[in-house]
Protein backbone atom coordinates (compact mmCIF):
# COMPACT_ATOMS: atom_id res chain seq x y z
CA UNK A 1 44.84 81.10 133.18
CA UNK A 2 47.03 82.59 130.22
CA UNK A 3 43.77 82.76 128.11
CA UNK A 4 41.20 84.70 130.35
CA UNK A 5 44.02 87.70 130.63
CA UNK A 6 44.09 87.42 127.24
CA UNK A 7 40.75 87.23 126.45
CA UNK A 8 40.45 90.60 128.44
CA UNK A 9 42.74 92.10 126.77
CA UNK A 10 41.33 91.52 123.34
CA UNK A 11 37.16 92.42 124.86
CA UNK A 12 39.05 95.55 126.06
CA UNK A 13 41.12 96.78 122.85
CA UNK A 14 44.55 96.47 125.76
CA UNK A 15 47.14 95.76 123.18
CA UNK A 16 50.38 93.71 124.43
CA UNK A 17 53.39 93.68 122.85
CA UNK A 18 55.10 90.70 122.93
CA UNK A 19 59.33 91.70 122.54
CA UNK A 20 59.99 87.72 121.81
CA UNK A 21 57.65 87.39 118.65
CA UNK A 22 60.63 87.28 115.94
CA UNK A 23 62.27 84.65 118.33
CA UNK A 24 59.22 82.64 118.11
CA UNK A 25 59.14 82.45 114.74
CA UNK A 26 62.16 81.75 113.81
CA UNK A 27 63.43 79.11 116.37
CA UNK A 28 59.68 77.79 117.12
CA UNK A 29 58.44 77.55 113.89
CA UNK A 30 55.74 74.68 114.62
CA UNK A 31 54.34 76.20 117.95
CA UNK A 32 54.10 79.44 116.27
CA UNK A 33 51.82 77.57 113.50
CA UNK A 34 50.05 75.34 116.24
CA UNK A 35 49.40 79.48 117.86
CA UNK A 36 48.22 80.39 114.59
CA UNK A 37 45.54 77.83 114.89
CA UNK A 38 44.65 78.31 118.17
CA UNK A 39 43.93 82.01 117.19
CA UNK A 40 41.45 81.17 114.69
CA UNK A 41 39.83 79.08 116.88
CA UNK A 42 39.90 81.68 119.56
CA UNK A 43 38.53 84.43 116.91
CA UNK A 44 35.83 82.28 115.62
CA UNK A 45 34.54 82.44 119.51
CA UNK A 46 34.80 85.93 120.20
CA UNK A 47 34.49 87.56 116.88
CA UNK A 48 37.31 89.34 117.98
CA UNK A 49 41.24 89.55 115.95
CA UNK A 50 43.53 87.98 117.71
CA UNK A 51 47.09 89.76 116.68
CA UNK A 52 50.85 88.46 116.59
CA UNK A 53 51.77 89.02 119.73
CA UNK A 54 48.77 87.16 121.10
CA UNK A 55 49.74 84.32 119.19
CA UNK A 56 53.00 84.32 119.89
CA UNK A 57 52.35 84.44 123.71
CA UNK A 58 50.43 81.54 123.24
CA UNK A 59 52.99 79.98 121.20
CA UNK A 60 55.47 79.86 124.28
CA UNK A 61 52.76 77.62 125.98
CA UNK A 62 52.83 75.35 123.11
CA UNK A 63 56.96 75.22 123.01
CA UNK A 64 57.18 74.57 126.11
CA UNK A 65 54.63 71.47 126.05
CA UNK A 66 56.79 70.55 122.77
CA UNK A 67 60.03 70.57 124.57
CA UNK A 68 58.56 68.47 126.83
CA UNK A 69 57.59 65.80 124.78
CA UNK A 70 61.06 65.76 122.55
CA UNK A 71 62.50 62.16 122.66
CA UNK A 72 66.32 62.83 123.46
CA UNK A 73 68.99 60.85 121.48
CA UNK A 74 70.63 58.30 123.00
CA UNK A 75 74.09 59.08 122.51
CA UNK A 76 77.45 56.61 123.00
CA UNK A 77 80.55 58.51 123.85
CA UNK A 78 83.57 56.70 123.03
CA UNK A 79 87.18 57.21 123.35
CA UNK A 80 90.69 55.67 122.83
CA UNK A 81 91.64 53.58 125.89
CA UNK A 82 90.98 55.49 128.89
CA UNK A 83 87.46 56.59 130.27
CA UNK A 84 88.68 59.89 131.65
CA UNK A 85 88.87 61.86 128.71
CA UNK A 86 85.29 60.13 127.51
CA UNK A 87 84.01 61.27 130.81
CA UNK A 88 85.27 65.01 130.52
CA UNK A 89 83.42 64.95 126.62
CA UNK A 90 80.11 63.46 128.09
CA UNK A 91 80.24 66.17 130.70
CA UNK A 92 80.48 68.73 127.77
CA UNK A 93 77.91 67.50 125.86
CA UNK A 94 75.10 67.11 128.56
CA UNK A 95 75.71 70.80 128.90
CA UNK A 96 76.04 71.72 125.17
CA UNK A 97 73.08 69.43 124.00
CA UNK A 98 71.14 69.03 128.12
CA UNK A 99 67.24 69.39 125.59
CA UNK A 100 68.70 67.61 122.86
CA UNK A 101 70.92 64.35 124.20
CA UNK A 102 70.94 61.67 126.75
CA UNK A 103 74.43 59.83 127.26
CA UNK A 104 74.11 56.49 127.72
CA UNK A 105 77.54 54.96 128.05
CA UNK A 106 81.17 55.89 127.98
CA UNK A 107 83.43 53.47 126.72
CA UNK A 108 86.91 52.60 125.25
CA UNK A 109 87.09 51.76 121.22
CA UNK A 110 88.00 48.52 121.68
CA UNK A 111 85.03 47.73 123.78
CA UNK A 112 82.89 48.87 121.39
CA UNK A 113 82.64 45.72 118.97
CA UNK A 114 81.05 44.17 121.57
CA UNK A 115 78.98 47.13 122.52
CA UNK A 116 74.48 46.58 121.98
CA UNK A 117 73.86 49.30 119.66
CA UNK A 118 70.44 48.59 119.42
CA UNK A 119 69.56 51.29 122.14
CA UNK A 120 72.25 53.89 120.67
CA UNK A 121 70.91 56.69 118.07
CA UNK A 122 74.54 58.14 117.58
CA UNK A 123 78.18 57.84 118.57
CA UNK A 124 80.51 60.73 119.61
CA UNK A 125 84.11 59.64 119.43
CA UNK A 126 87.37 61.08 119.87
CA UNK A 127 88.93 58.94 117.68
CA UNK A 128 88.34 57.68 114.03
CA UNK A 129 86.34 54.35 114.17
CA UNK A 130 86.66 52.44 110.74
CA UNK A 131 84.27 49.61 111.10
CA UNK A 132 80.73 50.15 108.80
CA UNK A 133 78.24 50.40 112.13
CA UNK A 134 74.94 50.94 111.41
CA UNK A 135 74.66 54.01 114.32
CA UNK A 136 75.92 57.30 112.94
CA UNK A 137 79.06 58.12 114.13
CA UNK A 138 80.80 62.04 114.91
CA UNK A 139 84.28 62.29 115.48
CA UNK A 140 85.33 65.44 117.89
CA UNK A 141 88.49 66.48 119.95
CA UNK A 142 89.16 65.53 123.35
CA UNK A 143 87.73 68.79 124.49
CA UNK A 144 84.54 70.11 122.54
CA UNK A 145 84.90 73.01 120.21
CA UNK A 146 82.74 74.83 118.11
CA UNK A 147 83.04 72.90 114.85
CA UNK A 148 82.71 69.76 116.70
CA UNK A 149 79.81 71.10 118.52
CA UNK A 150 78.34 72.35 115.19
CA UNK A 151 78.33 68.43 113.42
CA UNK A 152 76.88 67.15 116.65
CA UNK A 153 73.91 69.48 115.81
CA UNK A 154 73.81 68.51 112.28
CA UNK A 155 73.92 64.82 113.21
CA UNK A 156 71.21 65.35 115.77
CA UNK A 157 68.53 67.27 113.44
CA UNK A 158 69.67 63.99 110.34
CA UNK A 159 68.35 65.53 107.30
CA UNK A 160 71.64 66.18 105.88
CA UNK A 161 71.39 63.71 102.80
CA UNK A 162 67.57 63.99 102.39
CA UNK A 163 66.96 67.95 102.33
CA UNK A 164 66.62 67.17 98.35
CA UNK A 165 63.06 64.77 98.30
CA UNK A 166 61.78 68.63 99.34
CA UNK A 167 62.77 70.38 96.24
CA UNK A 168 61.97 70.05 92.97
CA UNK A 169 64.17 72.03 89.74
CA UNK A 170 59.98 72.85 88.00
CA UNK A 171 59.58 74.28 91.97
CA UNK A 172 62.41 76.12 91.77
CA UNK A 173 62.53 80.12 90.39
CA UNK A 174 65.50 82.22 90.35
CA UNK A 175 65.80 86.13 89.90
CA UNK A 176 62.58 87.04 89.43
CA UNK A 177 61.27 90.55 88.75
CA UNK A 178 58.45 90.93 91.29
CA UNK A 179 57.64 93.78 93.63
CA UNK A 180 54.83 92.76 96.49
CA UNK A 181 54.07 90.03 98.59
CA UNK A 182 50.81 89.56 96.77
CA UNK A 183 52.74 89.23 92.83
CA UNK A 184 55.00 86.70 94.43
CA UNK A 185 52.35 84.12 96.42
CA UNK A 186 50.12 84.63 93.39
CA UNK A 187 53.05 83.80 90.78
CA UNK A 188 54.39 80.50 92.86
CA UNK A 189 50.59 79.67 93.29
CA UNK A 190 49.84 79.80 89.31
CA UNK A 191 53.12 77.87 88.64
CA UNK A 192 51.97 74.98 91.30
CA UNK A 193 48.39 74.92 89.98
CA UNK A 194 49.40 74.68 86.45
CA UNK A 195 52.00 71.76 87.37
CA UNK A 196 48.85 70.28 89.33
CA UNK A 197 50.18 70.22 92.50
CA UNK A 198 47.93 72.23 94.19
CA UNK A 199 44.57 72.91 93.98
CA UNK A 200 43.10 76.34 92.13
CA UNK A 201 42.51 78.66 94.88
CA UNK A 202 45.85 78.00 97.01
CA UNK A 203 47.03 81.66 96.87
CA UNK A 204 43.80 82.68 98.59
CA UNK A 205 44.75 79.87 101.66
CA UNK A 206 48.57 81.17 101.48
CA UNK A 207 47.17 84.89 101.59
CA UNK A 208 44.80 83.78 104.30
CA UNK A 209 47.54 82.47 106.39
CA UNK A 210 49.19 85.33 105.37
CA UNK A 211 46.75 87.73 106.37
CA UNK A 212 46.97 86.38 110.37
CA UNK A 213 50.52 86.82 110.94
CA UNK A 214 53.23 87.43 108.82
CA UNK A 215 55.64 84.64 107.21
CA UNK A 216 58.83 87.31 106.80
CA UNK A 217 61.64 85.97 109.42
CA UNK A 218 63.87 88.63 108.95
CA UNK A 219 67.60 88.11 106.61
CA UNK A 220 65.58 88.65 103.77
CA UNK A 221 63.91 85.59 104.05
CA UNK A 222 60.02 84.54 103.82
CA UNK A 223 58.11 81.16 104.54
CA UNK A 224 54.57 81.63 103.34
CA UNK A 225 51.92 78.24 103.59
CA UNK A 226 48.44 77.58 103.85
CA UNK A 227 46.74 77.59 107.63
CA UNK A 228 46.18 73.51 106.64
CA UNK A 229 47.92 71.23 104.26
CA UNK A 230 46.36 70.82 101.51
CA UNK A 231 48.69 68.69 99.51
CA UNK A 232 49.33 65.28 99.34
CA UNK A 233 53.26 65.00 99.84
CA UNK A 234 55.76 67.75 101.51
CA UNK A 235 57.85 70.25 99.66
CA UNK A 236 59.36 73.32 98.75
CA UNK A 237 58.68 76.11 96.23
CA UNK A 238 61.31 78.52 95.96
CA UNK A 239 61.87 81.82 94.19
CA UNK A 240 65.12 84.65 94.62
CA UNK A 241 64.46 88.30 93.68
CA UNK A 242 66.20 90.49 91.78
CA UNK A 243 65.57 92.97 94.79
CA UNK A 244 64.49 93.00 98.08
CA UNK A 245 60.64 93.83 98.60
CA UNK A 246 58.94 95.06 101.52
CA UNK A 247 57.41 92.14 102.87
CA UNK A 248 55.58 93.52 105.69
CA UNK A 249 56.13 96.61 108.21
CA UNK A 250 59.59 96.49 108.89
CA UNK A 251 61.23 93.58 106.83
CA UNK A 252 62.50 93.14 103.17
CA UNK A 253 62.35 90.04 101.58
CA UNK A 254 64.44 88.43 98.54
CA UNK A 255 64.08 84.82 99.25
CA UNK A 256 60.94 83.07 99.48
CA UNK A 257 60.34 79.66 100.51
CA UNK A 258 56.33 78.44 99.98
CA UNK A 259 56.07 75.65 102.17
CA UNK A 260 53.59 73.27 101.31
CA UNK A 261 53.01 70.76 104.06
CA UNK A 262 51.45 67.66 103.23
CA UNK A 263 48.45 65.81 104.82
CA UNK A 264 49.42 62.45 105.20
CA UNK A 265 53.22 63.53 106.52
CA UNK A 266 53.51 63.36 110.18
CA UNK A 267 57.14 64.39 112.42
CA UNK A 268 58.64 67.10 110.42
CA UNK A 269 60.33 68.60 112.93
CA UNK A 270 64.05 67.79 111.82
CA UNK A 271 62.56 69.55 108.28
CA UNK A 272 61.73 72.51 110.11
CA UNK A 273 64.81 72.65 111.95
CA UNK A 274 66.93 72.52 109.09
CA UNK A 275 64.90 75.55 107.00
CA UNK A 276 64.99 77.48 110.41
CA UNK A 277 68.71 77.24 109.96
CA UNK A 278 68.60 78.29 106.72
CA UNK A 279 66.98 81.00 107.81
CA UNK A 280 69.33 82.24 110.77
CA UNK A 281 72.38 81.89 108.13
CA UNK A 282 73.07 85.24 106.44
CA UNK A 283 76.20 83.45 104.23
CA UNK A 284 74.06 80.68 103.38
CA UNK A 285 71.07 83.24 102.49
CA UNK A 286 73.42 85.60 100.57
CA UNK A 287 74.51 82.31 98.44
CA UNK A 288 71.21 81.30 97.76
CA UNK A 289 70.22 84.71 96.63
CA UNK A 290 72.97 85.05 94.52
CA UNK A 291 72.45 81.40 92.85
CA UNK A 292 72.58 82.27 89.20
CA UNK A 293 71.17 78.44 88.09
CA UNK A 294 68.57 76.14 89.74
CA UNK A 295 71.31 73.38 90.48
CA UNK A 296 73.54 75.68 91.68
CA UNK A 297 70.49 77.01 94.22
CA UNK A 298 70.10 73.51 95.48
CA UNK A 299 73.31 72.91 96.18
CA UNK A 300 73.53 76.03 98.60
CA UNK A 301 69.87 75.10 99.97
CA UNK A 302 71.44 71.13 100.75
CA UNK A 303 74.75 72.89 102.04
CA UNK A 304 72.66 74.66 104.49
């Protein structure tokens, strides 16, 4: 139904403009992509451009089926002795985390020894638990605050730890004096080619992509990639600016992130939601820009 409208729209020259595009991108970075797609598929019907905020109307359809299809963790909430207080926490949480969490028990520590983990994906407890348990395990107040609620997140997305298997110190490139969009794909492309990581003409598939909708987030930050992976593994190439560049219309850029996705990796969606965080975080940004050494700019990227 979404598509004939559309599809009038676009035989008819009726531009839309779509006021949640940025939101798409940032916090639905995969149905943005799968959008991307769809558009090309869509254009190579109707000979016809389909813009942004086509896609990113289409993207909503796409989130939505996503959200949908998101297996919940299963989540143990346990507390000191009595089940009250664990009850008032689970009650916080199923409203904090509703998309994200599904509470399967509430029970006192000392039940918990004897407790089947084997359906459990993470603990919340309000009190320290010493044992080695092979569940990950958050420790919050009695009453949820916003730090608490913050680790929870972490814990949920789990790639705390393993951020580092996408970046590289050769893939990393700090302070550079560039001054277009085009000079920096086409300098991170010539650096991965000559490191044979990607194959020669990989700046024309990142322009290509490029070209469709553009990669700029917003907080100085860029995430250009190819429409398709085209490499074998997943990771990062990164590069800081000495200034900011104009990206596109009506964003700078100063930190760019080429994402090169590979073919043979499958759920990357706790990958995405960490960069996407990255992204939203103007401190974290601000210390990656300012990252004077590659090991210091990994640190800030694995700090998040």
């Amino acid at each position: 139904m979404h598509l004939q409208t559309s599809l009038n729209r676009m035989k008819y020259k009726m531009n839309i403009r779509n006021p949640l595009l940025n939101e798409m991108k940032t916090k639905f970075p995969i149905a943005f992509e799968g959008a991307v797609a769809a558009g090309e598929c869509i254009e190579a019907v109707i000979h016809k451009k389909v813009n942004e905020d086509e896609i990113s109307y289409l993207a909503i359809h796409i989130a939505i089926a996503l959200e949908r299809m998101r297996k919940k963790k299963r989540v143990l909430v346990v507390c000191a002795t009595g089940l009250g207080s664990a009850k008032i926490l689970s009650y916080q949480l199923e409203n904090r985390f509703a998309n994200e969490m599904e509470i399967v028990d509430t029970i006192s520590y000392y039940t918990l020894s004897d407790y089947d983990l084997s359906r459990v994906d993470l603990i919340v407890s309000t009190i320290m638990i010493p044992d080695h348990l092979e569940v990950p395990v958050v420790v919050v107040s009695h009453f949820l605050e916003e730090n608490d609620a913050i680790h929870i997140q972490r814990e949920i997305g789990r790639l705390k730890g393993n951020v580092q298997k996408y970046m590289a110190p050769s893939k990393i490139f700090i302070h550079q004096e560039l001054d277009s969009k085009e000079k920096v794909i086409q300098f991170l492309c010539k650096k991965l080619v000559e490191q044979h990581a990607v194959p020669e003409n990989y700046a024309t598939l990142v322009l290509k992509r490029e070209a469709i909708a553009s990669t700029a987030f917003g907080n100085l930050v860029a995430v250009p990639h190819p429409l398709e992976p085209v490499t074998h593994r997943t990771f990062w190439t990164i590069c800081t600016l000495v200034r900011p560049i104009q990206w596109d219309e009506d964003k700078k850029v100063q930190l760019v992130c080429l994402l090169n996705v590979g073919k043979e990796d499958g759920n990357l969606n706790a990958m995405y939601k960490y960069l996407t965080g990255i992204v939203q975080n103007k401190a974290a940004v601000q210390k990656i820009i300012k990252s004077n050494t590659v090991e210091e700019l990994i640190q800030c990227m694995e700090a998040g």
